[in-house]
N, C-alpha and C. Protein backbone atom coordinates (compact mmCIF):
# COMPACT_ATOMS: atom_id res chain seq x y z
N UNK A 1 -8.42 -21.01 -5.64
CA UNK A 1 -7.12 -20.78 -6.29
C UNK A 1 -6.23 -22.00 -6.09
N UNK A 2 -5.61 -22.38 -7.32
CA UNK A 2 -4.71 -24.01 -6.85
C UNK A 2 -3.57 -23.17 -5.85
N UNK A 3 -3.39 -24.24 -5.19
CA UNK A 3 -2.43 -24.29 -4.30
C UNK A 3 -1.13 -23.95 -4.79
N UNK A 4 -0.71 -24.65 -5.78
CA UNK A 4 0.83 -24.04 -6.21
C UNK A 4 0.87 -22.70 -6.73
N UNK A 5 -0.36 -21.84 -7.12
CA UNK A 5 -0.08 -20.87 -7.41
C UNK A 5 -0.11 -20.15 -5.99
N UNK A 6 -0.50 -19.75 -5.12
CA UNK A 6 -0.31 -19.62 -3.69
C UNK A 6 0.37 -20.02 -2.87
N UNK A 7 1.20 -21.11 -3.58
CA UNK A 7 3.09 -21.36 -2.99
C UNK A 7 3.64 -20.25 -3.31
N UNK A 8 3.81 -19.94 -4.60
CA UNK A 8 4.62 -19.59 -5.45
C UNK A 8 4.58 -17.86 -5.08
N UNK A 9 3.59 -17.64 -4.91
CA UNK A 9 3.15 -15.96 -4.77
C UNK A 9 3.13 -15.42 -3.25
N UNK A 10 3.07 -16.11 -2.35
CA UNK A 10 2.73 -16.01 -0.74
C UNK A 10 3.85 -16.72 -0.07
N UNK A 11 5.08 -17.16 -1.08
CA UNK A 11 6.40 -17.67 0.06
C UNK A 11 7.00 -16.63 0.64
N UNK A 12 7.26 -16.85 1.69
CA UNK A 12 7.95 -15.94 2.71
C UNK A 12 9.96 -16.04 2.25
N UNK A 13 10.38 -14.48 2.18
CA UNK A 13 11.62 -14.72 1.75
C UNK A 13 12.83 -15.00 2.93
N UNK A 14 13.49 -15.43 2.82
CA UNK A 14 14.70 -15.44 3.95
C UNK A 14 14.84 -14.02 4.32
N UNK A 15 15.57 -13.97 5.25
CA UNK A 15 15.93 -13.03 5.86
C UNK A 15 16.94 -11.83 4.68
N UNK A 16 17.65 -12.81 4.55
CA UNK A 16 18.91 -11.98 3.71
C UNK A 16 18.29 -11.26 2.42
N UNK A 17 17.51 -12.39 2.31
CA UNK A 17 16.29 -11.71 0.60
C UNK A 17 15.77 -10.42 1.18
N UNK A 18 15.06 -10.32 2.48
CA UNK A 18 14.29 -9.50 2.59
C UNK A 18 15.26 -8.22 3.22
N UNK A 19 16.26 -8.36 3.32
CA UNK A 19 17.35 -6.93 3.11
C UNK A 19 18.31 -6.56 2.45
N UNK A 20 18.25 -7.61 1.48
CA UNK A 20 19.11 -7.47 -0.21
C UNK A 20 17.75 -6.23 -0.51
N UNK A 21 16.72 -6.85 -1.10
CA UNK A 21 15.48 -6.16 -1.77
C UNK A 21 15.12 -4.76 -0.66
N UNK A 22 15.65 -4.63 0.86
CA UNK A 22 15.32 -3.24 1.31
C UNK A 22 16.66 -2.77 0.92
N UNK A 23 17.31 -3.16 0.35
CA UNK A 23 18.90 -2.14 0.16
C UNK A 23 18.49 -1.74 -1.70
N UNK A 24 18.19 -2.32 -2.28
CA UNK A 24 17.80 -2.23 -3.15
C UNK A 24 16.32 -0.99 -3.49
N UNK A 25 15.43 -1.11 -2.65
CA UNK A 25 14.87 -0.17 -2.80
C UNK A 25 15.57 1.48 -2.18
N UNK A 26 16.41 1.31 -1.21
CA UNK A 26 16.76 2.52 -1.02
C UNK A 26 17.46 2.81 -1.69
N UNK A 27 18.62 1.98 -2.52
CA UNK A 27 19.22 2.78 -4.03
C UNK A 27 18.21 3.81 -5.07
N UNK A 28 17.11 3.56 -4.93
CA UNK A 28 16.05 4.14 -5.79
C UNK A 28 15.50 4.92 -4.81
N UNK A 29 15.90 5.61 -3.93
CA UNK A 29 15.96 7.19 -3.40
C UNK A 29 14.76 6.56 -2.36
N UNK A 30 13.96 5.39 -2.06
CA UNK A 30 13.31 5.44 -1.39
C UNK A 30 13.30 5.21 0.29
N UNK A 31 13.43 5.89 1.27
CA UNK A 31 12.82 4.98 2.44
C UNK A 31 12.64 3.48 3.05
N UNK A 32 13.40 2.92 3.73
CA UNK A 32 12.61 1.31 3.83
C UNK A 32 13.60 1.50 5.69
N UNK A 33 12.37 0.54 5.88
CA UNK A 33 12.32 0.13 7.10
C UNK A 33 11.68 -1.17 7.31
N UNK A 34 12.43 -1.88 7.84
CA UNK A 34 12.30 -3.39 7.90
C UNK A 34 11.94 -3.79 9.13
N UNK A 35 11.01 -4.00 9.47
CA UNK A 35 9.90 -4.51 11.05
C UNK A 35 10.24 -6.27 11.18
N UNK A 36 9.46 -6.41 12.37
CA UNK A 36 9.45 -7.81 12.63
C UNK A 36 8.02 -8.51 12.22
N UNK A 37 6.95 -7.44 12.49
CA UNK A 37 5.88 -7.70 12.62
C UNK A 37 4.55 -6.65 12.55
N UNK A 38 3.47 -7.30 12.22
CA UNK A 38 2.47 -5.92 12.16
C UNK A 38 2.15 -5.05 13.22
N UNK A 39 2.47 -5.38 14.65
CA UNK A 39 2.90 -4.59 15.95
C UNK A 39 4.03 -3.24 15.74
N UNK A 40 5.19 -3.83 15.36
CA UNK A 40 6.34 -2.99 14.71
C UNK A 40 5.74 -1.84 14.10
N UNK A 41 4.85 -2.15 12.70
CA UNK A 41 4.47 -1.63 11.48
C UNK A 41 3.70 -0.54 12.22
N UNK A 42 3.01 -1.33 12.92
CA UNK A 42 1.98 0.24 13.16
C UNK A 42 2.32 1.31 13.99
N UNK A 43 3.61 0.84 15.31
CA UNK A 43 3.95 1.57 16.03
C UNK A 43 5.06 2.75 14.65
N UNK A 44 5.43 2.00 14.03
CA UNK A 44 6.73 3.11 13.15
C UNK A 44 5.77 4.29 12.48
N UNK A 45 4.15 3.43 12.19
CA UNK A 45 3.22 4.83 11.19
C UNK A 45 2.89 5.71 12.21
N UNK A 46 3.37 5.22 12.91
CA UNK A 46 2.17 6.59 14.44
C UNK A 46 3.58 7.23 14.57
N UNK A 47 4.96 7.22 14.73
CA UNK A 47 6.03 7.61 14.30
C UNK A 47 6.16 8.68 13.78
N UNK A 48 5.48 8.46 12.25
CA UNK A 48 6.34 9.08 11.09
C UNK A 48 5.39 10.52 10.88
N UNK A 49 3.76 10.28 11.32
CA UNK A 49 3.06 11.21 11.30
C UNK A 49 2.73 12.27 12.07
N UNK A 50 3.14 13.34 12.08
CA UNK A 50 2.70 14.21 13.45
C UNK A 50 1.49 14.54 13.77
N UNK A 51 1.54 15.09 14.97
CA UNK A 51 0.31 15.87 15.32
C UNK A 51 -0.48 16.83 14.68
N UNK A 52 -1.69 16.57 14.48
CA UNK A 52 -2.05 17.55 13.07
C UNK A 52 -1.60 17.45 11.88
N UNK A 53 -0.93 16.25 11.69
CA UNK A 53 -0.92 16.25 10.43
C UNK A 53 -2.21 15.61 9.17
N UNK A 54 -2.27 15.96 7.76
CA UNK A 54 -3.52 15.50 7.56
C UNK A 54 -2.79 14.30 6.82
N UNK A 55 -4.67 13.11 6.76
CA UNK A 55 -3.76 11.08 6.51
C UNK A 55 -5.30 11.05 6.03
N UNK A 56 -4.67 10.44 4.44
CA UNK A 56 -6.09 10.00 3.79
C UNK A 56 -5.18 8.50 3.17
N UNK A 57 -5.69 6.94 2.98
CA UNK A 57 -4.98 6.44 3.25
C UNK A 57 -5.99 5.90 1.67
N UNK A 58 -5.45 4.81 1.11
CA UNK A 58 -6.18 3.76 0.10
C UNK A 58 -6.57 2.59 0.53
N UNK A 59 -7.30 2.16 0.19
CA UNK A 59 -7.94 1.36 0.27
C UNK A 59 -6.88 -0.37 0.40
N UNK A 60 -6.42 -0.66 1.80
CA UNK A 60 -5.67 -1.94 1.86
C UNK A 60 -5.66 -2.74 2.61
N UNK A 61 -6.11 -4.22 2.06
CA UNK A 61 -6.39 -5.21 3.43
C UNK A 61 -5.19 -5.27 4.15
N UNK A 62 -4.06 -5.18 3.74
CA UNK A 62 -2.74 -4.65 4.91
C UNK A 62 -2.85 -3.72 6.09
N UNK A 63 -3.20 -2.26 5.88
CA UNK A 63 -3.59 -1.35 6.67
C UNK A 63 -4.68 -1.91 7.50
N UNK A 64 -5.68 -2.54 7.48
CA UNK A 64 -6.48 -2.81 7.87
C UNK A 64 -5.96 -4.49 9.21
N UNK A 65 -5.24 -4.93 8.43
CA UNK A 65 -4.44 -6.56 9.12
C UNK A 65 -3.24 -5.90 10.39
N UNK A 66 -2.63 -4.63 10.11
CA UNK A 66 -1.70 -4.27 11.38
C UNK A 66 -2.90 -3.03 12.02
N UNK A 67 -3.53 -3.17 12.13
CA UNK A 67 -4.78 -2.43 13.26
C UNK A 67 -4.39 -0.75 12.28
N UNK A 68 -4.03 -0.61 11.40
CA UNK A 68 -3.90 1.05 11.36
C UNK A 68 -5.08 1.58 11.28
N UNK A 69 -6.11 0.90 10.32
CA UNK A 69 -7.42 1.44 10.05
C UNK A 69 -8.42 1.84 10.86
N UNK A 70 -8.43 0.46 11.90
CA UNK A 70 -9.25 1.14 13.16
C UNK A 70 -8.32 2.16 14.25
N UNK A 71 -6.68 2.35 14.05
CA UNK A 71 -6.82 3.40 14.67
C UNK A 71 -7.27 5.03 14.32
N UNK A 72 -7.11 4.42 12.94
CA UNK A 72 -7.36 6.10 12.41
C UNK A 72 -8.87 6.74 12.56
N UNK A 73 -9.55 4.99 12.63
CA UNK A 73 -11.35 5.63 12.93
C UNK A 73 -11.65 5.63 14.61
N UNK A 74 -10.95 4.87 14.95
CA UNK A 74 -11.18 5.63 16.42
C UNK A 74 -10.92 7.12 16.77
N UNK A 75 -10.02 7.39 16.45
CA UNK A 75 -9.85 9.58 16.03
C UNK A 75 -8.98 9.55 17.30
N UNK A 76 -8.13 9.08 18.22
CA UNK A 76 -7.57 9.48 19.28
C UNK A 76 -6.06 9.64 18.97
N UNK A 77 -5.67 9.99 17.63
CA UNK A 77 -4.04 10.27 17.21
C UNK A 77 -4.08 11.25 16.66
N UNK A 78 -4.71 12.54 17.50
CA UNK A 78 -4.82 13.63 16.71
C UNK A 78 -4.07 14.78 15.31
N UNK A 79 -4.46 13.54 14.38
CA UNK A 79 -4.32 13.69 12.68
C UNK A 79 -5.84 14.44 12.42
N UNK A 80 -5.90 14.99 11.39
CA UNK A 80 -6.82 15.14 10.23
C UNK A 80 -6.86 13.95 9.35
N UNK A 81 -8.32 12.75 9.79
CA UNK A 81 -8.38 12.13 9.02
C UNK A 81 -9.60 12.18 7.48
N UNK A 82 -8.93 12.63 6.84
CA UNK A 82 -9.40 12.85 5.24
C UNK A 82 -10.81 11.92 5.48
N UNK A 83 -10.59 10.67 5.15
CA UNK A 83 -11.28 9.55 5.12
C UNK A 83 -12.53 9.63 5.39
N UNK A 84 -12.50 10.06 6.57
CA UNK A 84 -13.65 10.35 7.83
C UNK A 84 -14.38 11.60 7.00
N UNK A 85 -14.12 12.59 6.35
CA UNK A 85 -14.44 13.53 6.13
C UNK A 85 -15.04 13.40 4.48
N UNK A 86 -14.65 12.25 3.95
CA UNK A 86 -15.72 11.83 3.04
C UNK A 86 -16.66 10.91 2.88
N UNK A 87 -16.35 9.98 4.07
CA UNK A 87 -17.44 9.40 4.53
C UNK A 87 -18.95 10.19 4.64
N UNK A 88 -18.35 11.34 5.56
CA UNK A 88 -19.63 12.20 6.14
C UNK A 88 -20.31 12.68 4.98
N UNK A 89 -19.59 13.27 3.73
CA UNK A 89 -20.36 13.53 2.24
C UNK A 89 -21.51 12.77 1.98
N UNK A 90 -22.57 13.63 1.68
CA UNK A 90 -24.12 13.04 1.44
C UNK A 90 -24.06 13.22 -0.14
N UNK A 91 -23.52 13.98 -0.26
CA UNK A 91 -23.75 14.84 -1.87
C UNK A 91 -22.56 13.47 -3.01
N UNK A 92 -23.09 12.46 -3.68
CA UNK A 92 -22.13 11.58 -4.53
C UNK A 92 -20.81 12.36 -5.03
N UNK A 93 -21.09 13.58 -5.88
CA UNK A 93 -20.67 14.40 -6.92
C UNK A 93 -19.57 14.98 -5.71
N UNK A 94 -19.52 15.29 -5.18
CA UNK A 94 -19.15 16.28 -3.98
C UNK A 94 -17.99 15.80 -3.33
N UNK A 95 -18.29 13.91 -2.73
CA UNK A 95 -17.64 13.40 -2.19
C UNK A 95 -16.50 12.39 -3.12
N UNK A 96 -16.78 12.16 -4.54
CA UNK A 96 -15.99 12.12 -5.41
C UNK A 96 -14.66 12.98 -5.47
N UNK A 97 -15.13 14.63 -5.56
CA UNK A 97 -14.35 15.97 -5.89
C UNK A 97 -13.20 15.67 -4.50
N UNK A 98 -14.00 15.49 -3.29
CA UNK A 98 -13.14 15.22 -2.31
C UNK A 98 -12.24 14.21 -2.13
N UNK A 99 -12.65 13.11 -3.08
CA UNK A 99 -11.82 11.87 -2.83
C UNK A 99 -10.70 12.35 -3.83
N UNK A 100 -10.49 13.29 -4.78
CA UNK A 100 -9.67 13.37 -5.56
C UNK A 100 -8.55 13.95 -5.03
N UNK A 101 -9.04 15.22 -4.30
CA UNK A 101 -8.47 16.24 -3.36
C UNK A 101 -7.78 15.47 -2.30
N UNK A 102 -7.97 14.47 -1.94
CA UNK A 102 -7.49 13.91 -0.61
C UNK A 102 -6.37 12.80 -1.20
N UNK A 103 -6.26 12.62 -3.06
CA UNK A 103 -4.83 12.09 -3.14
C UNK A 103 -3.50 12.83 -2.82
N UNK A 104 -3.98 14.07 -2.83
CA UNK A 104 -2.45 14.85 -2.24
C UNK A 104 -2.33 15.16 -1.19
N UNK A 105 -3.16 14.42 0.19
CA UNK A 105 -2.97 14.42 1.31
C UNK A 105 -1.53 14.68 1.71
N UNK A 106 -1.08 15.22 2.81
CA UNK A 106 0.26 15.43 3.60
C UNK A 106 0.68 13.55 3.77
N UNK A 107 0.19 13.25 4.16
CA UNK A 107 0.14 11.76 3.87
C UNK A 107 -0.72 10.83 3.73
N UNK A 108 -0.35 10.16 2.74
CA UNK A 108 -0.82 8.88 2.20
C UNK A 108 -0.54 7.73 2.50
N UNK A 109 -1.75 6.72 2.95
CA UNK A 109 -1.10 5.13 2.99
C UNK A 109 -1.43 4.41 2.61
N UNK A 110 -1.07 3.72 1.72
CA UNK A 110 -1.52 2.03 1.47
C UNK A 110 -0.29 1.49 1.47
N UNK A 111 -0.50 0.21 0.28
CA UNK A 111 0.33 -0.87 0.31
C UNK A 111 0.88 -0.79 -1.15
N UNK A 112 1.44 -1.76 -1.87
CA UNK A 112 1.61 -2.34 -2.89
C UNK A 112 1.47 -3.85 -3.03
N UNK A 113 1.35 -3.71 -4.79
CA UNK A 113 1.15 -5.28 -4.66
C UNK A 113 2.54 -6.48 -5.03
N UNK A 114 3.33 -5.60 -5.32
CA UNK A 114 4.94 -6.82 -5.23
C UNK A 114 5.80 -5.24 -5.15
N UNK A 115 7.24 -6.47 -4.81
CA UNK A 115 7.94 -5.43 -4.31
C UNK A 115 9.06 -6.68 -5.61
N UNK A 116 10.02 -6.22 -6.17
CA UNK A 116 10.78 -6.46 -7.19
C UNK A 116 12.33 -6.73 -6.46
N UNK A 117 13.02 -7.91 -6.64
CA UNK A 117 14.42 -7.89 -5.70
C UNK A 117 15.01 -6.68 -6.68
N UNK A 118 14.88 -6.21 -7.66
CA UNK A 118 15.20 -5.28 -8.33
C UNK A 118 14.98 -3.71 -7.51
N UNK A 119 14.56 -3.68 -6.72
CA UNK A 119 13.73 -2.43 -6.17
C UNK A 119 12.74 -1.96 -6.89
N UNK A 120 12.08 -2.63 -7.69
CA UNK A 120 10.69 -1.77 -8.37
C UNK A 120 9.58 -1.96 -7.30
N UNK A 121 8.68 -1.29 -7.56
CA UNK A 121 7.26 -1.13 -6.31
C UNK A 121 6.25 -0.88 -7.61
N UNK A 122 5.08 -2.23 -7.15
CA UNK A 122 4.33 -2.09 -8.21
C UNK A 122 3.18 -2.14 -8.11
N UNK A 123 1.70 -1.62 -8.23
CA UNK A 123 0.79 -1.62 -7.76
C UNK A 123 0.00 -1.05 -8.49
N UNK A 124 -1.67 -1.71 -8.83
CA UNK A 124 -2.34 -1.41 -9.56
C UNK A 124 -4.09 -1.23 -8.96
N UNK A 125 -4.76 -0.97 -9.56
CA UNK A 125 -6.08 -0.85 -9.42
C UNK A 125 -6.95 -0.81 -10.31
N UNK A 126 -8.25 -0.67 -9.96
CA UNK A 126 -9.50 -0.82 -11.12
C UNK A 126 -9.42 1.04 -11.57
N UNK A 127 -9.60 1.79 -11.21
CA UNK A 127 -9.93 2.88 -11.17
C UNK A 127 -8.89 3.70 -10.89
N UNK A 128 -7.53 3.57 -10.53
CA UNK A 128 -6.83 4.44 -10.18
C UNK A 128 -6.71 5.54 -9.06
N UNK A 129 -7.82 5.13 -8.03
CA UNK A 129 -8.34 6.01 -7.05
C UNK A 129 -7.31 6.02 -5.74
N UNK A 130 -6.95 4.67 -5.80
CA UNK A 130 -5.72 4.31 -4.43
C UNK A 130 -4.27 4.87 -5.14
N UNK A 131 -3.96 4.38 -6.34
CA UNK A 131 -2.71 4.92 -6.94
C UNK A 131 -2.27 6.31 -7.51
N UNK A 132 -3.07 6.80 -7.54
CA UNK A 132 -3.17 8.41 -7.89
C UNK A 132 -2.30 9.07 -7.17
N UNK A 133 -2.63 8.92 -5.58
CA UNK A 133 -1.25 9.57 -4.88
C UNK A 133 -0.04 9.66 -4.85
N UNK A 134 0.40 7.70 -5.45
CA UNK A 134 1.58 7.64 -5.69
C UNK A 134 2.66 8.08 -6.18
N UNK A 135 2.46 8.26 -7.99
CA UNK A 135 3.70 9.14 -8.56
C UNK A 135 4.45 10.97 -7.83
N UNK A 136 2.95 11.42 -7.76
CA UNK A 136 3.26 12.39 -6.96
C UNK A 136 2.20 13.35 -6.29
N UNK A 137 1.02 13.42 -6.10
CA UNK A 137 0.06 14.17 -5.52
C UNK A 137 0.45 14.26 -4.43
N UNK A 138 0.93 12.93 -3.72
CA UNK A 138 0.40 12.85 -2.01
C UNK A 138 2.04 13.46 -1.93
N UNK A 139 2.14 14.91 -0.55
CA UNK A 139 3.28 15.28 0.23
C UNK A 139 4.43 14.24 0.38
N UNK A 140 3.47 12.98 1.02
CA UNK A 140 4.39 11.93 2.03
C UNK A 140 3.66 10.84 1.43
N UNK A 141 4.62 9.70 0.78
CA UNK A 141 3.72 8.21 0.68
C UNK A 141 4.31 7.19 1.69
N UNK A 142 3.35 7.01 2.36
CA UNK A 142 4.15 5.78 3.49
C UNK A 142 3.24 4.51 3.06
N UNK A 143 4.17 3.66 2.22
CA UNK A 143 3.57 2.56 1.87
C UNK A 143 4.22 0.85 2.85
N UNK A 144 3.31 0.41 3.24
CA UNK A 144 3.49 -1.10 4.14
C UNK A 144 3.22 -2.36 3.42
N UNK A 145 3.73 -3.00 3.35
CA UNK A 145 3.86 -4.70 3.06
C UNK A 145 4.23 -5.37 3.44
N UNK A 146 3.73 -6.46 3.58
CA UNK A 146 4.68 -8.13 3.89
C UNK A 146 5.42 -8.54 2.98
N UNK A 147 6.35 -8.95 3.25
CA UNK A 147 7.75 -9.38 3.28
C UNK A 147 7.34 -10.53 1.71
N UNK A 148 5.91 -11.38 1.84
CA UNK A 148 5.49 -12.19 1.10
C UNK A 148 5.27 -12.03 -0.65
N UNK A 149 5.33 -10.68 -0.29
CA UNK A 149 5.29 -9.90 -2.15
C UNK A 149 6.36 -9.22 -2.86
N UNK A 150 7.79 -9.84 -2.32
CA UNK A 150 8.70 -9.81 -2.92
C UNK A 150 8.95 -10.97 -4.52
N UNK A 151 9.41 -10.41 -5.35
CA UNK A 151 9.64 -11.22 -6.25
C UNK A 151 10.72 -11.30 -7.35
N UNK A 152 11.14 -11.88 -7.87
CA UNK A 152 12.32 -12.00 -8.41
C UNK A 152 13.22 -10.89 -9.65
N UNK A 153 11.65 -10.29 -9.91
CA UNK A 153 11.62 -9.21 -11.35
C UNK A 153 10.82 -8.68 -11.52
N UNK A 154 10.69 -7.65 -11.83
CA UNK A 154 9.70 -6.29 -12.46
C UNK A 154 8.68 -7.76 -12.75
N UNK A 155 9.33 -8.05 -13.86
CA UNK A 155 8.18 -9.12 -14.69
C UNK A 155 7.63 -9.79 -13.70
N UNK A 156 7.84 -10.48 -12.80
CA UNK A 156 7.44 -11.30 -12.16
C UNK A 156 6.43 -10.84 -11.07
N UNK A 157 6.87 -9.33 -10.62
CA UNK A 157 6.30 -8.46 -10.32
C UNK A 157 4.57 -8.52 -10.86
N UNK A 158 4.86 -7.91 -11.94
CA UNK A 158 3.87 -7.88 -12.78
C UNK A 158 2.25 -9.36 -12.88
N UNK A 159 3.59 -10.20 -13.13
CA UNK A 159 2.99 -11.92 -13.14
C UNK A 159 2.06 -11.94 -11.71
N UNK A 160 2.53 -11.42 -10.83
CA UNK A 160 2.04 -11.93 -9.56
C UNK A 160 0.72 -11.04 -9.65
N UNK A 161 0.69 -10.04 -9.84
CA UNK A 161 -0.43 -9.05 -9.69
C UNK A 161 -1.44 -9.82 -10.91
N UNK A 162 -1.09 -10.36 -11.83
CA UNK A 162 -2.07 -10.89 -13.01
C UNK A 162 -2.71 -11.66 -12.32
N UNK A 163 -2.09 -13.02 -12.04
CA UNK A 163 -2.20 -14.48 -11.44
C UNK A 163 -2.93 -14.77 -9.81
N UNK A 164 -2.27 -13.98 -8.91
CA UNK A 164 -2.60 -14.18 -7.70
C UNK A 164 -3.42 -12.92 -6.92
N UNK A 165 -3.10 -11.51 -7.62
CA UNK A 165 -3.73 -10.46 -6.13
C UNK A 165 -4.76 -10.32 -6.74
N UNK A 166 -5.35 -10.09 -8.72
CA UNK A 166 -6.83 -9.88 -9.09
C UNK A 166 -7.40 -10.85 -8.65
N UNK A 167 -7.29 -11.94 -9.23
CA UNK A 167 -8.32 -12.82 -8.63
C UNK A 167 -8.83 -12.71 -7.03
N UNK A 168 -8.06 -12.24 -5.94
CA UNK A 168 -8.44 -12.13 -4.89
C UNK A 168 -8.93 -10.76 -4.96
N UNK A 169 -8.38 -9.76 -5.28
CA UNK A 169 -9.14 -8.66 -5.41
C UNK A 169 -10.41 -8.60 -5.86
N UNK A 170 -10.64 -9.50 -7.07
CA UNK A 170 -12.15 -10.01 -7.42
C UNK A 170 -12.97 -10.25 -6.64
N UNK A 171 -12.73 -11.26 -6.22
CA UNK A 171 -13.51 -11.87 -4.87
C UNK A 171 -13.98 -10.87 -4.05
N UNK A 172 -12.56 -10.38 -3.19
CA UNK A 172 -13.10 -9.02 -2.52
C UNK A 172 -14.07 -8.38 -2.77
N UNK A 173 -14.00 -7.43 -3.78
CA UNK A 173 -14.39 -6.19 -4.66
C UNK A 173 -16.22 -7.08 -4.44
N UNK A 174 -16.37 -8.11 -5.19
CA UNK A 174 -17.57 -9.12 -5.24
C UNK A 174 -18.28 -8.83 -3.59
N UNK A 175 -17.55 -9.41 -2.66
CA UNK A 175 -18.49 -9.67 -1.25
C UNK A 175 -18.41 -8.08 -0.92
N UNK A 176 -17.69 -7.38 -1.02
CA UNK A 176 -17.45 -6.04 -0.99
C UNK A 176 -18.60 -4.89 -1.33
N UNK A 177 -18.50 -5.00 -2.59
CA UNK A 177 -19.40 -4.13 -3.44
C UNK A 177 -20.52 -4.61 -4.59
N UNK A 178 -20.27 -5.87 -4.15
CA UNK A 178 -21.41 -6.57 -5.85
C UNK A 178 -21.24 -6.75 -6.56
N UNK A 179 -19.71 -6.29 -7.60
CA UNK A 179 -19.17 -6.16 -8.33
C UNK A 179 -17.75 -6.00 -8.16
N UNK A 180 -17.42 -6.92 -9.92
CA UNK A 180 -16.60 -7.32 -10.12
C UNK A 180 -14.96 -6.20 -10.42
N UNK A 181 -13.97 -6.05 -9.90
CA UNK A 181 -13.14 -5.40 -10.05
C UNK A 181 -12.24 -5.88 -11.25
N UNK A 182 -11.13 -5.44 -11.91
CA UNK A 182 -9.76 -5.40 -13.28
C UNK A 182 -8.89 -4.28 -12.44
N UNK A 183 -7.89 -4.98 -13.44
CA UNK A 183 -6.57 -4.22 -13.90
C UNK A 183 -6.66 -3.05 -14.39
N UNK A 184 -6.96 -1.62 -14.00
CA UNK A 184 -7.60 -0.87 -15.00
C UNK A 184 -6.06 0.61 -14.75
N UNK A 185 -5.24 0.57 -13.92
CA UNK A 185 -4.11 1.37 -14.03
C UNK A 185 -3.16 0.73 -12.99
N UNK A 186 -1.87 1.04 -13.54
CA UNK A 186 -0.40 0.59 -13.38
C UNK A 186 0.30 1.64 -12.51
N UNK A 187 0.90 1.03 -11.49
CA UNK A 187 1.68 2.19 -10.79
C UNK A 187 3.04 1.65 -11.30
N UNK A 188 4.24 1.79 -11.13
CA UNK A 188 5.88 1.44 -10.89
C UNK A 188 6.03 2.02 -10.53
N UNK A 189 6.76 2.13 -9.26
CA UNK A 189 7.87 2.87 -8.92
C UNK A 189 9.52 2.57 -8.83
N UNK A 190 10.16 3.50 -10.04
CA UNK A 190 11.39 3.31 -10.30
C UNK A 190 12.31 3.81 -9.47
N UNK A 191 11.67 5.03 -9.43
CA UNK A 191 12.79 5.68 -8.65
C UNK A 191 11.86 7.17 -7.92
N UNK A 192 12.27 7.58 -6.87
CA UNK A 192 11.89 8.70 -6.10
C UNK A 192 13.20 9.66 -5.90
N UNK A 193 12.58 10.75 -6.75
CA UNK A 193 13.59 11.89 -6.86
C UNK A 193 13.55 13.15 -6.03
N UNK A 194 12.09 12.65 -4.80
CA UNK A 194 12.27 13.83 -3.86
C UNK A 194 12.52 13.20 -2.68
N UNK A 195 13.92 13.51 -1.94
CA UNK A 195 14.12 13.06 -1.15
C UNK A 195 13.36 12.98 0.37
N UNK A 196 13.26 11.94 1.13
CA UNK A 196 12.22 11.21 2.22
C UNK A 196 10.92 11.69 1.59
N UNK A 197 10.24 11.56 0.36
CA UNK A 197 8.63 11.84 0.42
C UNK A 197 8.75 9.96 0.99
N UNK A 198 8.70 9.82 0.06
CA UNK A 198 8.03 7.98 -0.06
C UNK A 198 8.93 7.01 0.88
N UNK A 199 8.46 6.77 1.72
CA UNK A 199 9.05 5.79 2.95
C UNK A 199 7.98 3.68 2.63
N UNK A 200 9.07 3.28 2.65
CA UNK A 200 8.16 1.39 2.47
C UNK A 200 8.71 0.94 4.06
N UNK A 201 7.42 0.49 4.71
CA UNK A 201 7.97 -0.49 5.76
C UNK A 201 7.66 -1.96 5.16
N UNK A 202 8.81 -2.47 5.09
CA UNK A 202 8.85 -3.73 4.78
C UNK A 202 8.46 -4.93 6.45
N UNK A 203 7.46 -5.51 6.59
CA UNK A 203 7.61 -6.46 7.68
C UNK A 203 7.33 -8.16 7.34
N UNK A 204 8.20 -8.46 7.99
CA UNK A 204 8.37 -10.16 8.02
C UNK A 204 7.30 -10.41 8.09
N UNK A 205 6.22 -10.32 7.73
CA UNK A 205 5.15 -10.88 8.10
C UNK A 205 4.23 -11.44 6.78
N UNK A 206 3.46 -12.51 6.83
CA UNK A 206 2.50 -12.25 6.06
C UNK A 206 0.98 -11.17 5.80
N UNK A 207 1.33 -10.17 4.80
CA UNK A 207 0.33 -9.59 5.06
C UNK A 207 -0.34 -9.04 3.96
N UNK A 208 -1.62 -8.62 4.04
CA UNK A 208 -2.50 -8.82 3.06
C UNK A 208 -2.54 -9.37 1.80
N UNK A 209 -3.05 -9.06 0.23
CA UNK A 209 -2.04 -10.20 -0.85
C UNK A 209 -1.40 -9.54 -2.03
């Protein structure tokens, strides 16, 4: 990937940017919490989830970069982890039905892929399997990002996910699975009209893309 396009998409915002854009998303009914770091991030998700509660999460090299992923497979934060429970599915057909069932988890986590100084939240996938929860299946969406996928406009928003996260998602998806991943559904989020479902921890950090 040239370099200036990986200036341009992966600059880290000032400080003041990065709590203009969390004041901005909480005008749009959402949640935000602003960390220092992926230490912060993970201590606030062990926080927000109780005991017994059930956590089926999407698929995000973020979750995975502030340790959440291996805590949830280690099993010692006694949640119901979804995840784990379609792993164990032998049956294809079966464990599909379950992956569908587990977008309206009590909570949900991933990431997004830009965050808009506008407050939009925007995030896409090949299949729609991670974003499904979003508009509204999942109880609780607790979504995490770095500070690095802020951007100036919806549009730009948009631009960044064309230009900079497929192509890496490509790649991924490639050493990943063999195959090649697209753009194949659109999340936005404009606005959240049920109050505390959807919580964003925003952290200074660089994290995933």
């Amino acid at each position: 990937m040239e370099q200036k396009i990986e200036n341009k998409w992966a600059r880290m915002p000032s400080n003041n940017e990065v709590q203009a854009t969390a004041n901005e998303v909480k005008n749009r009914g959402i949640n935000v919490v602003v960390v220092e770091n992926k230490d912060e991030a993970l201590e606030k998700i062990k926080g927000l989830i109780p005991r017994g509660g059930e956590v089926m999460t999407g698929s995000s090299t973020t979750l995975q970069e502030i340790g959440f992923s291996n805590y949830l497979n280690e099993g010692q934060h006694g949640w119901k982890n979804l995840g784990d429970e379609i792993q164990k599915e032998g049956d294809e057909a079966k464990r599909a039905d379950l992956r569908r069932r587990a977008s309206s988890a009590e909570y949900f986590l991933a990431s997004v892929n830009a965050i808009s100084k506008n407050g939009e939240l925007v995030a896409s996938d090949a299949s729609g399997s991670r974003v499904t929860a979003f508009p509204f299946a999942a109880k609780n969406l607790i979504l995490i990002a770095g500070a690095q996928k802020i951007t100036d406009s919806l549009e730009e928003a948009m631009q960044r996910v064309r230009e900079y996260v497929y192509p890496l998602e490509n790649e991924r998806a490639m050493k990943a699975y063999g195959m090649s991943s697209t753009i194949g559904k659109w999340i936005i989020i404009e606005r959240e009209i049920f109050q505390n479902r959807t919580t964003l921890i925003l952290v200074k950090e660089k994290l995933g893309f």
